[in-house]
C-alpha atoms as a PDB file:
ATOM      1  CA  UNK A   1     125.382  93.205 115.411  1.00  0.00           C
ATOM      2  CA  UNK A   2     122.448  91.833 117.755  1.00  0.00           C
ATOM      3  CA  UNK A   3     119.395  91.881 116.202  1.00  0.00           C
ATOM      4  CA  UNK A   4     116.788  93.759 117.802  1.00  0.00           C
ATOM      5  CA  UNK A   5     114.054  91.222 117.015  1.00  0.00           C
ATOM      6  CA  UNK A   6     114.532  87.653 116.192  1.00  0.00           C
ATOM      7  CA  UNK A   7     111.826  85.031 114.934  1.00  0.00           C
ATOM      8  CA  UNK A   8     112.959  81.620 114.721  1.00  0.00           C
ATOM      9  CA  UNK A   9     110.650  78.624 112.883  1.00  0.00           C
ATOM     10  CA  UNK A  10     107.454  80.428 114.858  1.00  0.00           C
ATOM     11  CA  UNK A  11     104.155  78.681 114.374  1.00  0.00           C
ATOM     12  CA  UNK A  12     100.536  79.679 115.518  1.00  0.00           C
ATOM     13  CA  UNK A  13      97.069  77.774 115.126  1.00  0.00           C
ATOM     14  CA  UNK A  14      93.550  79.108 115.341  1.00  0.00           C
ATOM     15  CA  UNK A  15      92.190  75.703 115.763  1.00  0.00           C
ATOM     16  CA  UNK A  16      92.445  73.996 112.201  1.00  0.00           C
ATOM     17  CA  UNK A  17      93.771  77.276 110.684  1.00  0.00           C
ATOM     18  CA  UNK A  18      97.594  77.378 110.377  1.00  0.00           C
ATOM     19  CA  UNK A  19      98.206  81.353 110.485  1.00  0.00           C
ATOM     20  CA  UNK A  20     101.871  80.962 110.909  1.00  0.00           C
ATOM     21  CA  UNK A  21     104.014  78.329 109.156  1.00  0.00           C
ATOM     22  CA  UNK A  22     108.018  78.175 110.481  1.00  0.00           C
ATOM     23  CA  UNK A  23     108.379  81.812 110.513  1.00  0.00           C
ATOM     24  CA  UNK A  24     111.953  82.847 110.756  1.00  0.00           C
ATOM     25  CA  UNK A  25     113.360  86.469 110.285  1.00  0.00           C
ATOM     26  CA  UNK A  26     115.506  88.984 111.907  1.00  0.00           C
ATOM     27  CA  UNK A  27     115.587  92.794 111.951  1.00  0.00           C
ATOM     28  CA  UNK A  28     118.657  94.746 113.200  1.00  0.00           C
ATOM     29  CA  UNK A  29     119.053  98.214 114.718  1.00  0.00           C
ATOM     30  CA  UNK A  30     118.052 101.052 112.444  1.00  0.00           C
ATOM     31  CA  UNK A  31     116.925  98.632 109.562  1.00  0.00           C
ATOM     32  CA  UNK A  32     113.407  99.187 108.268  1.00  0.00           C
ATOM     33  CA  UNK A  33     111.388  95.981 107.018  1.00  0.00           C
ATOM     34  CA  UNK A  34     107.863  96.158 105.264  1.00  0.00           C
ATOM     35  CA  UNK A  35     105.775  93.257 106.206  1.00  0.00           C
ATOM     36  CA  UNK A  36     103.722  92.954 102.783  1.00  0.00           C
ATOM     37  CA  UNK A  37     101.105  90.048 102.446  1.00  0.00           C
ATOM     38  CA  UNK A  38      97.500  89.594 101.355  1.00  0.00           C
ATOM     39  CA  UNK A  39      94.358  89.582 103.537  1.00  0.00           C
ATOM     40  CA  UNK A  40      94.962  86.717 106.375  1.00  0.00           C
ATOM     41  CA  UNK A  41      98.577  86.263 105.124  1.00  0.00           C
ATOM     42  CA  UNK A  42      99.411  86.386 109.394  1.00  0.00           C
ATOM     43  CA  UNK A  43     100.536  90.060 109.062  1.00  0.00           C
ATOM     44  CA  UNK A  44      98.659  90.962 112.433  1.00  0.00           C
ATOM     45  CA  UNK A  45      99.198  87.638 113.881  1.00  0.00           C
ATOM     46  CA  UNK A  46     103.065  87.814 114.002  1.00  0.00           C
ATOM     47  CA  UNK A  47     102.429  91.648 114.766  1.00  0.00           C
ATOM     48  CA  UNK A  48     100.141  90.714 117.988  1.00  0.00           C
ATOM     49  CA  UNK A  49     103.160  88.064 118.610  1.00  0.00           C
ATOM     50  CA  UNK A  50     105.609  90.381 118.615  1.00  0.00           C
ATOM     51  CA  UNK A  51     103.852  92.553 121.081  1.00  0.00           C
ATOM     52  CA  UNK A  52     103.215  90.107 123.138  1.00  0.00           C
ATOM     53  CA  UNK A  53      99.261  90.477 122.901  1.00  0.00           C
ATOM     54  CA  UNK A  54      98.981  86.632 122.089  1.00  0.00           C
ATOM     55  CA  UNK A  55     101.020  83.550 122.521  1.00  0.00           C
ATOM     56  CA  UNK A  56     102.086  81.367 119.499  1.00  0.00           C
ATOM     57  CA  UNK A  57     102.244  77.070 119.725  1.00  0.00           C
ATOM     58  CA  UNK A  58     106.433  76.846 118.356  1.00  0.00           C
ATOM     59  CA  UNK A  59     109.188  78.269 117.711  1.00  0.00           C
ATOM     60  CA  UNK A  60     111.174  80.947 119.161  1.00  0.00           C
ATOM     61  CA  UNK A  61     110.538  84.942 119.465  1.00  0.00           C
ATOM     62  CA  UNK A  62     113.331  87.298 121.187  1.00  0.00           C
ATOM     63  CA  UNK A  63     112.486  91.114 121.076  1.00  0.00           C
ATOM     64  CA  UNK A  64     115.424  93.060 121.915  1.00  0.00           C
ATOM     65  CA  UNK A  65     117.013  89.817 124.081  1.00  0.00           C
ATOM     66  CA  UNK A  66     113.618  89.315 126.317  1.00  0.00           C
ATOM     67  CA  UNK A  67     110.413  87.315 125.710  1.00  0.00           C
ATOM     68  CA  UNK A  68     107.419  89.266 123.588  1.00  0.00           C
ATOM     69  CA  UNK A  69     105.209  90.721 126.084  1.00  0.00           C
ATOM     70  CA  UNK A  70     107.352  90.193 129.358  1.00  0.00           C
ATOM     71  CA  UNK A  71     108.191  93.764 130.984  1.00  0.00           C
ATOM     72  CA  UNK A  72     111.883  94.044 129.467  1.00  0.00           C
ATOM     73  CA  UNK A  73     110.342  94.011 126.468  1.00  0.00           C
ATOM     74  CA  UNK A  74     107.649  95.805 126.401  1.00  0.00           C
ATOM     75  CA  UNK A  75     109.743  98.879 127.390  1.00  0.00           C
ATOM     76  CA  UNK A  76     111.670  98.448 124.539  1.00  0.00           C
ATOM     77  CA  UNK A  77     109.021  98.392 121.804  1.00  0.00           C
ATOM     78  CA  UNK A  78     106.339 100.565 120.690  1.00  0.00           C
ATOM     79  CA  UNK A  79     102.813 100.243 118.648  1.00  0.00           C
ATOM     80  CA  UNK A  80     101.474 102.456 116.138  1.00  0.00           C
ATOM     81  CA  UNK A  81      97.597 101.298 114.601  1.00  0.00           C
ATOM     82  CA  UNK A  82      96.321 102.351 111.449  1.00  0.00           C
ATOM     83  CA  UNK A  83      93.470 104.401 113.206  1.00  0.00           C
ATOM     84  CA  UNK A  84      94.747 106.070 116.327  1.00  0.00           C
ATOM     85  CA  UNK A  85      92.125 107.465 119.038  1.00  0.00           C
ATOM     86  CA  UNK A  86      93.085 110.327 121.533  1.00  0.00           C
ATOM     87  CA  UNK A  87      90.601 111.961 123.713  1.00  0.00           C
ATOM     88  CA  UNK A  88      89.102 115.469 121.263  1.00  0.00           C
ATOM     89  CA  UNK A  89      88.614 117.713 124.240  1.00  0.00           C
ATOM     90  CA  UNK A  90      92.730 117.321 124.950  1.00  0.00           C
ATOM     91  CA  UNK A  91      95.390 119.763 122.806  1.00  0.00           C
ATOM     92  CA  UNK A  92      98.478 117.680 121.873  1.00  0.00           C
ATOM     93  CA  UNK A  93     100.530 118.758 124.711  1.00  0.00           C
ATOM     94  CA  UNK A  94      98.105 117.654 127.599  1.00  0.00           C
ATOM     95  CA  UNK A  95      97.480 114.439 125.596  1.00  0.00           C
ATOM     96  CA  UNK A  96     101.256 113.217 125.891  1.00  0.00           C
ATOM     97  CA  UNK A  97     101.725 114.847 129.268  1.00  0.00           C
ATOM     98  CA  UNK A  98      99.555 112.092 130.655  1.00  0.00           C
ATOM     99  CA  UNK A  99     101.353 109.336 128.720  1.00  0.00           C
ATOM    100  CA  UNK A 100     104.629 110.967 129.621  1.00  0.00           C
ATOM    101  CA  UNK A 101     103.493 110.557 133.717  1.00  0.00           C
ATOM    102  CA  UNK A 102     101.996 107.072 132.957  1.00  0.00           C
ATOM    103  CA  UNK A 103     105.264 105.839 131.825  1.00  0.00           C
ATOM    104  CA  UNK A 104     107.116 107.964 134.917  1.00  0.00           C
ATOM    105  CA  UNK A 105     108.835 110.202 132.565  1.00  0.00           C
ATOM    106  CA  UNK A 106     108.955 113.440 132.690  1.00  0.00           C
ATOM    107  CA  UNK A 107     105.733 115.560 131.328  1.00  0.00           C
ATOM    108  CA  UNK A 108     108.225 118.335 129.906  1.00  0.00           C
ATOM    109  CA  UNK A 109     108.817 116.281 127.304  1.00  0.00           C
ATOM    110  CA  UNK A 110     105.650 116.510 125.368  1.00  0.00           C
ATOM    111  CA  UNK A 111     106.707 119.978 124.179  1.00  0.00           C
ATOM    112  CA  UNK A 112     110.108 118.313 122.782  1.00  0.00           C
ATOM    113  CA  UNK A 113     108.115 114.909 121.640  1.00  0.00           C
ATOM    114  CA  UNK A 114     105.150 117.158 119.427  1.00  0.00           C
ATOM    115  CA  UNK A 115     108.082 119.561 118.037  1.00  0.00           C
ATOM    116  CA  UNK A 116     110.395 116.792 116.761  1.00  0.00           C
ATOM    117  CA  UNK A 117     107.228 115.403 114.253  1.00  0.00           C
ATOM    118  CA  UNK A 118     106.687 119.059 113.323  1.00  0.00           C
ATOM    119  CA  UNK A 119     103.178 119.882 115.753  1.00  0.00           C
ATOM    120  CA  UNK A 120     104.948 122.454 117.726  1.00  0.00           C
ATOM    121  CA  UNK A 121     103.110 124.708 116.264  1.00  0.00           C
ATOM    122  CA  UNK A 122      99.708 122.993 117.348  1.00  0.00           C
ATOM    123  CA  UNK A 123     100.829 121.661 120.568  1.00  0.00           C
ATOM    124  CA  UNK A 124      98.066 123.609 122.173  1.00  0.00           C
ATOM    125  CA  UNK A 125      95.524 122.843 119.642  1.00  0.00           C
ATOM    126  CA  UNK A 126      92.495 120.938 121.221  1.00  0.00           C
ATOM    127  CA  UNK A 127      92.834 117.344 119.533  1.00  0.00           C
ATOM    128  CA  UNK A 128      89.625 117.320 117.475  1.00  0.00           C
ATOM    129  CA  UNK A 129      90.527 119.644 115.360  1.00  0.00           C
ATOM    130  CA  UNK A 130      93.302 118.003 114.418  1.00  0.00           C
ATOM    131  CA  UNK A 131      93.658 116.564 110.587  1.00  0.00           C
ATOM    132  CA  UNK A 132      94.033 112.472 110.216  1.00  0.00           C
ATOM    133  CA  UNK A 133      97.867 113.518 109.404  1.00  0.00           C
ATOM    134  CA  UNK A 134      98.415 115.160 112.772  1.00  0.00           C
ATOM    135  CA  UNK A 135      96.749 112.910 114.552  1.00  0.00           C
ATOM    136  CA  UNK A 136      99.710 110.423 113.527  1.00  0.00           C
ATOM    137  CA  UNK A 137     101.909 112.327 114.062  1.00  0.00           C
ATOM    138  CA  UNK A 138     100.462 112.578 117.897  1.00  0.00           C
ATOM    139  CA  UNK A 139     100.745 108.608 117.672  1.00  0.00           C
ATOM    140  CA  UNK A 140     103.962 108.577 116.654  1.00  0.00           C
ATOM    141  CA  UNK A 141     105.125 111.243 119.169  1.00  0.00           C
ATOM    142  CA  UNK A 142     103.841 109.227 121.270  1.00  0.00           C
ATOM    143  CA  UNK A 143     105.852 105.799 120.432  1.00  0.00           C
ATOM    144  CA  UNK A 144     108.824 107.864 120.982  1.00  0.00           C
ATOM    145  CA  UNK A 145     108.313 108.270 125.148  1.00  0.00           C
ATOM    146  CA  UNK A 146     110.783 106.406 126.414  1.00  0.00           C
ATOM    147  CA  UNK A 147     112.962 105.725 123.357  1.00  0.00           C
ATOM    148  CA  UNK A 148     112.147 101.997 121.932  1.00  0.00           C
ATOM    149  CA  UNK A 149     114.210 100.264 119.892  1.00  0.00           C
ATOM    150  CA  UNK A 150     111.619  98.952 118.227  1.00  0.00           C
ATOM    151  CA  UNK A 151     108.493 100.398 116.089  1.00  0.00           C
ATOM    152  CA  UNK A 152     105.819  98.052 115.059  1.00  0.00           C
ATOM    153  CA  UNK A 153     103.418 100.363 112.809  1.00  0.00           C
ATOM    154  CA  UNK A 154     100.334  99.094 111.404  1.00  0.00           C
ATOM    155  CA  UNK A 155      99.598 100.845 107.999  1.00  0.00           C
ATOM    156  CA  UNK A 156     101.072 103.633 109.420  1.00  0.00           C
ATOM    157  CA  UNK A 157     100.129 106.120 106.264  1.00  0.00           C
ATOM    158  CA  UNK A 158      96.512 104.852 105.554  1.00  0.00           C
ATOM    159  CA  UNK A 159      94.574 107.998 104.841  1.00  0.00           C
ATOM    160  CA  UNK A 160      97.027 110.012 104.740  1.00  0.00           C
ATOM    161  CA  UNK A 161      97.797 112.354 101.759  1.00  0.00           C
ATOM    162  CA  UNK A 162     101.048 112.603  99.689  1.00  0.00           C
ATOM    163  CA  UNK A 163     102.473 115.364 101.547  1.00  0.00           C
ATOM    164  CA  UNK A 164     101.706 113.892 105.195  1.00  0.00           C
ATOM    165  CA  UNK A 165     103.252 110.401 104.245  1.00  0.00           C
ATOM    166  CA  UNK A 166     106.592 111.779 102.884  1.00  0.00           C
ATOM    167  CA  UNK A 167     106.944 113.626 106.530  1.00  0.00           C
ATOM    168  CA  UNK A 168     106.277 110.687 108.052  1.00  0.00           C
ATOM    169  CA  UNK A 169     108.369 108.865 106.229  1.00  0.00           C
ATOM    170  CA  UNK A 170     111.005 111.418 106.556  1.00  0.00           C
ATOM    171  CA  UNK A 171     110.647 110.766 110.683  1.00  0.00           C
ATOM    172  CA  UNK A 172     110.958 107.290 110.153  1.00  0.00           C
ATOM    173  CA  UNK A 173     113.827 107.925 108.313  1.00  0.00           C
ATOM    174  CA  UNK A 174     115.521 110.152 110.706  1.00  0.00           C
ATOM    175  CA  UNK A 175     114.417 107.215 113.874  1.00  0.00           C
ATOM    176  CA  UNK A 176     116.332 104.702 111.797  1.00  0.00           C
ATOM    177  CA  UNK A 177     119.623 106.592 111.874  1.00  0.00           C
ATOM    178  CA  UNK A 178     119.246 107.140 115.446  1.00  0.00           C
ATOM    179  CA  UNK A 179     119.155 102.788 115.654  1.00  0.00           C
ATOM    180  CA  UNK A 180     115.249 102.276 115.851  1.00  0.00           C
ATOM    181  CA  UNK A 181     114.377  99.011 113.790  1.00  0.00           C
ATOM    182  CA  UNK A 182     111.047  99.256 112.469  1.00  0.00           C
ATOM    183  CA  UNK A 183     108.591  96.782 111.358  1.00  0.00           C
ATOM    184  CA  UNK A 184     105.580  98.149 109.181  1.00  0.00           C
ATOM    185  CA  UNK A 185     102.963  97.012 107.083  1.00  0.00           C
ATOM    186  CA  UNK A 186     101.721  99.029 104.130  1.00  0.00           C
ATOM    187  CA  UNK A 187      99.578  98.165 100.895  1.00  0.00           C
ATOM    188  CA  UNK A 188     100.478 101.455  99.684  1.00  0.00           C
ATOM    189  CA  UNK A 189     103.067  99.606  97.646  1.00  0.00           C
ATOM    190  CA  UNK A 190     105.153 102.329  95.728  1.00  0.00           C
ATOM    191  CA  UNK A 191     105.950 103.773  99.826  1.00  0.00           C
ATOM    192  CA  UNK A 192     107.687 100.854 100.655  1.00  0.00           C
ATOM    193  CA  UNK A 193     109.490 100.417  97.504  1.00  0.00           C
ATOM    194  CA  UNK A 194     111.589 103.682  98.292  1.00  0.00           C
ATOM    195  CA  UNK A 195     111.290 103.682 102.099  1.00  0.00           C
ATOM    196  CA  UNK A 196     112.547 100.617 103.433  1.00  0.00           C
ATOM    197  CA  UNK A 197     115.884  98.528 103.412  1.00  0.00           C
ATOM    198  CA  UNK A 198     113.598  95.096 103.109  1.00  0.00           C
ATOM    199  CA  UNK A 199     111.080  93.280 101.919  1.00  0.00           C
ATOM    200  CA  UNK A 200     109.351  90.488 103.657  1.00  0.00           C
ATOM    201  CA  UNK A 201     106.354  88.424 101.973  1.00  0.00           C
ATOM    202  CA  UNK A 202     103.840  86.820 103.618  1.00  0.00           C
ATOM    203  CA  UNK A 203     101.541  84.516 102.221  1.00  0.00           C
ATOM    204  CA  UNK A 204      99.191  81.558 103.283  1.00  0.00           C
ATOM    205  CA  UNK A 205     101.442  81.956 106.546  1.00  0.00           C
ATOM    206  CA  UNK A 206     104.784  81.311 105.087  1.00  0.00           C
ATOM    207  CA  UNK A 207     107.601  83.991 104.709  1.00  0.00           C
ATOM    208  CA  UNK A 208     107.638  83.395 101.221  1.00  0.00           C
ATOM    209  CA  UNK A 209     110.392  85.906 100.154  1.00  0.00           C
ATOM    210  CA  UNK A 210     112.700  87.771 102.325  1.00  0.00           C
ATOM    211  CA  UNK A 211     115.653  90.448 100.872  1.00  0.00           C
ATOM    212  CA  UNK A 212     116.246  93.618 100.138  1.00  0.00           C
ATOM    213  CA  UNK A 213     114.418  95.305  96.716  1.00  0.00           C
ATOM    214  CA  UNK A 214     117.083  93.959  94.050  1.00  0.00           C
ATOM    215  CA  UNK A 215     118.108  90.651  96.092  1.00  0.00           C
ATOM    216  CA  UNK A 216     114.082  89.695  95.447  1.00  0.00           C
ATOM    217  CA  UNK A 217     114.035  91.518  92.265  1.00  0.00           C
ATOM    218  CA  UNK A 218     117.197  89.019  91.308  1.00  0.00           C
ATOM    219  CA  UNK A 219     115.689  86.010  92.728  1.00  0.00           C
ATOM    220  CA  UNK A 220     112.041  86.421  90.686  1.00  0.00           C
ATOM    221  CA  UNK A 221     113.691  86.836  87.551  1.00  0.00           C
ATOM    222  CA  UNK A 222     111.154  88.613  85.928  1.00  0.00           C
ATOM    223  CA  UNK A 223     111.269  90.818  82.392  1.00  0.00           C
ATOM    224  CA  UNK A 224     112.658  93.919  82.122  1.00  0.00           C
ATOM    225  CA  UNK A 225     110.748  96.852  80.187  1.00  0.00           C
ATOM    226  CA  UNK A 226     112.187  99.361  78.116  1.00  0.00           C
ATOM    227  CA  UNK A 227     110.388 102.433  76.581  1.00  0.00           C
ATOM    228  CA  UNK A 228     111.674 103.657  73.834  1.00  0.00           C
ATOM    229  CA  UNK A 229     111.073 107.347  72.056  1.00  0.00           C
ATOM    230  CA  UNK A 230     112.114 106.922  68.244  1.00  0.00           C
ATOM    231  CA  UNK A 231     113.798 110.578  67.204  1.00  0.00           C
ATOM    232  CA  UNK A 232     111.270 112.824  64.666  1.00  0.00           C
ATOM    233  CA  UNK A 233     111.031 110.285  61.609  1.00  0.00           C
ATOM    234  CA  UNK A 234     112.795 106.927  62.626  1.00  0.00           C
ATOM    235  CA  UNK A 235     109.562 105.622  64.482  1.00  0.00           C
ATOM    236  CA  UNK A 236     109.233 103.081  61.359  1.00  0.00           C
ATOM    237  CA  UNK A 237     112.723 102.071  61.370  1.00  0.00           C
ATOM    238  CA  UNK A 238     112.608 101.389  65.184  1.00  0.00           C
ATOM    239  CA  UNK A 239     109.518  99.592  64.358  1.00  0.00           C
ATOM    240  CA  UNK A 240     111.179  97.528  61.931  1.00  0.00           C
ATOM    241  CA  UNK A 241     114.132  96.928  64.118  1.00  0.00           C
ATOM    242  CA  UNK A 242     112.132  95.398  67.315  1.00  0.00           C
ATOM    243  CA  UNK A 243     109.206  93.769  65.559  1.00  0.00           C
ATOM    244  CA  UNK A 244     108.484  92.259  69.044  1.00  0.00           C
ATOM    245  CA  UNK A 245     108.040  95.737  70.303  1.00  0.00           C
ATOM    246  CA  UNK A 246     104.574  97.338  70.931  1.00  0.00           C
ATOM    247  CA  UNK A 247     103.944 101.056  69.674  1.00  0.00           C
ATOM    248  CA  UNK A 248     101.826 103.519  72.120  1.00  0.00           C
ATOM    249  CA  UNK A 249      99.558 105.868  70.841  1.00  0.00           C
ATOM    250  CA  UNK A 250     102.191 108.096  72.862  1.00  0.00           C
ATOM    251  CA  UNK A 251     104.658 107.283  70.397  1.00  0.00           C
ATOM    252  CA  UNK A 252     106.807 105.113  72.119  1.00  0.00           C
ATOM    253  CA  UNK A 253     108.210 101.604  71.619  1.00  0.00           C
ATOM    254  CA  UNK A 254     107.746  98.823  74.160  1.00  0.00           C
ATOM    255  CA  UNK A 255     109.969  95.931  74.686  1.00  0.00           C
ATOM    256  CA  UNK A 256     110.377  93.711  77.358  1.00  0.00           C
ATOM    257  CA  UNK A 257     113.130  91.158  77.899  1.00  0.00           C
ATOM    258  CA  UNK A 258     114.574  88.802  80.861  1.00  0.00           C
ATOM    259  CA  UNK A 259     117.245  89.787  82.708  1.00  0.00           C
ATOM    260  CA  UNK A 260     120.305  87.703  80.912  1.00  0.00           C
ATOM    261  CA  UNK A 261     118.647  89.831  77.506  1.00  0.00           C
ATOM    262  CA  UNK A 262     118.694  93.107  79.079  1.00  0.00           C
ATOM    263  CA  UNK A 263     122.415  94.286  77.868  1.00  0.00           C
ATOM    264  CA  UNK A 264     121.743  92.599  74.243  1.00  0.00           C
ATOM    265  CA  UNK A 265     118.323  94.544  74.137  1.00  0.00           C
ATOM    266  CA  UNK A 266     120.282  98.001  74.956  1.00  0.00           C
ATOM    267  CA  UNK A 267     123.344  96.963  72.772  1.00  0.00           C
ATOM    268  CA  UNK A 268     120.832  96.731  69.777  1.00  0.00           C
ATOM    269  CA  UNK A 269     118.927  99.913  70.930  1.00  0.00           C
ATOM    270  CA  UNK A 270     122.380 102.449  71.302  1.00  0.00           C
ATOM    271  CA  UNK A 271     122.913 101.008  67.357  1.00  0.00           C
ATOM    272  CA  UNK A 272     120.604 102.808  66.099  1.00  0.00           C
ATOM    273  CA  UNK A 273     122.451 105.993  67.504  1.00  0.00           C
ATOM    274  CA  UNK A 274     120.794 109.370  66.444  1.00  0.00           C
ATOM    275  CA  UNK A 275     117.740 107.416  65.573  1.00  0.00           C
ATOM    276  CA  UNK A 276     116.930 107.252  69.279  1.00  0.00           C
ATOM    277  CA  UNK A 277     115.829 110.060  70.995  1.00  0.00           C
ATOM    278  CA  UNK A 278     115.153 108.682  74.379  1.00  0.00           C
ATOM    279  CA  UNK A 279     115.100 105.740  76.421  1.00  0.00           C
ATOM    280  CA  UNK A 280     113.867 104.636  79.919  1.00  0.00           C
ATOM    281  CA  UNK A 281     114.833 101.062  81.566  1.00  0.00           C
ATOM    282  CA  UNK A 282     112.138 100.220  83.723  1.00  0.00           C
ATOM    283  CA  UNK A 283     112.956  97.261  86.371  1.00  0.00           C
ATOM    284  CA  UNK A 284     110.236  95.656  87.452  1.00  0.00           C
ATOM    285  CA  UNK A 285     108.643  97.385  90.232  1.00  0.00           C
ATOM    286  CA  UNK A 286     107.734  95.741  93.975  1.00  0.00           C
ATOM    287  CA  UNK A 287     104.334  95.143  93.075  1.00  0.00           C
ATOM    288  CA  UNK A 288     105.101  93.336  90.097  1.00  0.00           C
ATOM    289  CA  UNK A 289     107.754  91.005  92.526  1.00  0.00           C
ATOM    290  CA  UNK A 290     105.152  91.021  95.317  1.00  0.00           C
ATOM    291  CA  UNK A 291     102.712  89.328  92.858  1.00  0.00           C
ATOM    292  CA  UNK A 292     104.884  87.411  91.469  1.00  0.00           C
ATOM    293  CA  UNK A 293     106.109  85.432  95.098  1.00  0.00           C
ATOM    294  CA  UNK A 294     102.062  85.768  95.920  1.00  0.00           C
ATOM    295  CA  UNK A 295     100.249  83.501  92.912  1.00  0.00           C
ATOM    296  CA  UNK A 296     103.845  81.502  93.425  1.00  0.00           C
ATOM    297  CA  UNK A 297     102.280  79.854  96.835  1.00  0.00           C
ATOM    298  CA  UNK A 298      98.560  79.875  94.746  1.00  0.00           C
ATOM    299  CA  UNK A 299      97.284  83.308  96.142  1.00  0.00           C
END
């Protein structure tokens, strides 16, 4: 399968600032990728590469087969901001209508565009009285005109609440199966972890891990955590058992253990039979592995 964008060994300067160090990445159809890094990490700087807003010094960029920014291109990709801004005095409908005509399609299409991320109902709803939520969703509607292959969304889900991200998520979701690839960054950490099929790390510039969820989780090698719930009266003999655990005022027991101790840890637990009342194995989560690659390059 062609990838729909392709970064090979890219490098950009500001001067004497290295933002981007050798680069290199691809994202197929209908695969999502989470661009995580710190603050100047070169999140927005391969983002504004990709859409062809500025040029880079080396290395190669194809987005779906053409150059970033050249007209084949740019009719193949779309760009959602963290803060979207859309003229109050407009409802929904006449809002895409005029993007729909600017791109020559046809201005029908807003109804369709505004039902499929669930504003139907507001369609003729002035704009500025529109939540933060639904004003997404207009930007999103509106990355759909023409049907790109590729979403670039930037914090897509800042401000939104819990209920308004899963939905948008759930769109995502449903673009993805049609054979969108999406690039997004997030810092809402725990979003990514469940909505995306990879994981790239940026830091100081350099893609410092790259995988899916367990290929990274594999690679950092970092403890497991189990929790523990002792059954009514065996909390001192579980106590006894683990010494290395740590007891909760909640009651439960706390171990931790590396990966290669993980079945002897859960071996020695199910001994205890009856004793045990519950038990949860936690892996460690993507914030734990996105710290973990992050102090790795000194961040």
């Amino acid at each position: 399968m062609t990838p729909t964008l392709t970064i090979s060994r890219l490098t950009k300067r500001f001067q004497s600032v290295e933002a981007l160090k050798s680069v290199s990445l691809a994202l197929e159809p209908g695969r999502r990728a989470a661009l995580l890094g710190h603050n100047g990490a070169g999140k927005s700087t391969m983002m504004k590469i990709v859409l062809g807003l500025i040029p880079f010094d080396s290395g190669e960029v194809s987005v779906c087969g053409s150059a970033p920014g050249s007209p084949a291109a740019r009719t193949q990709v779309a760009y959602l901001p963290e803060n979207v801004a859309f003229h109050p005095a407009l409802t929904g409908e006449e809002q895409l209508r005029h993007y729909l005509a600017l791109r020559g399609e046809n201005p029908k299409q807003a109804t369709e565009l505004l039902a499929r991320v669930g504003l139907g109902h507001a369609a003729r709803r002035r704009i500025g009285t529109y939540s933060k939520g639904m004003r997404q969703r207009v930007g999103l509607a509106q990355t759909l005109i023409g049907r790109p292959r590729l979403l670039v969304l930037d914090e897509p889900t800042s401000g939104l609440d819990p209920v308004s991200r899963r939905d948008f998520y759930d769109l995502l979701d449903g673009l993805a199966a049609e054979g969108t690839a999406i690039l997004l960054s997030s810092h809402v950490l725990t979003e990514v972890e469940a909505r995306t099929d990879s994981i790239l790390i940026l830091s100081g510039g350099e893609l410092v891990a790259e995988g899916t969820l367990a290929d990274l989780r594999t690679r950092a090698a970092l403890p497991v955590a189990f929790s523990v719930r002792p059954a009514p009266g065996h909390a001192p003999a579980l106590a006894a058992t683990f010494p290395e655990g740590v007891e909760g005022e909640d009651g439960l027991l706390r171990l931790h253990g590396s990966q290669s101790e993980k079945l002897p840890l859960l071996a020695r637990i199910a001994a205890l039979g009856s004793a045990i009342a519950d038990l949860d194995v936690i892996p460690p989560s993507l914030e734990d592995i996105y710290s973990h690659f992050s102090r790795r390059d000194g961040q």
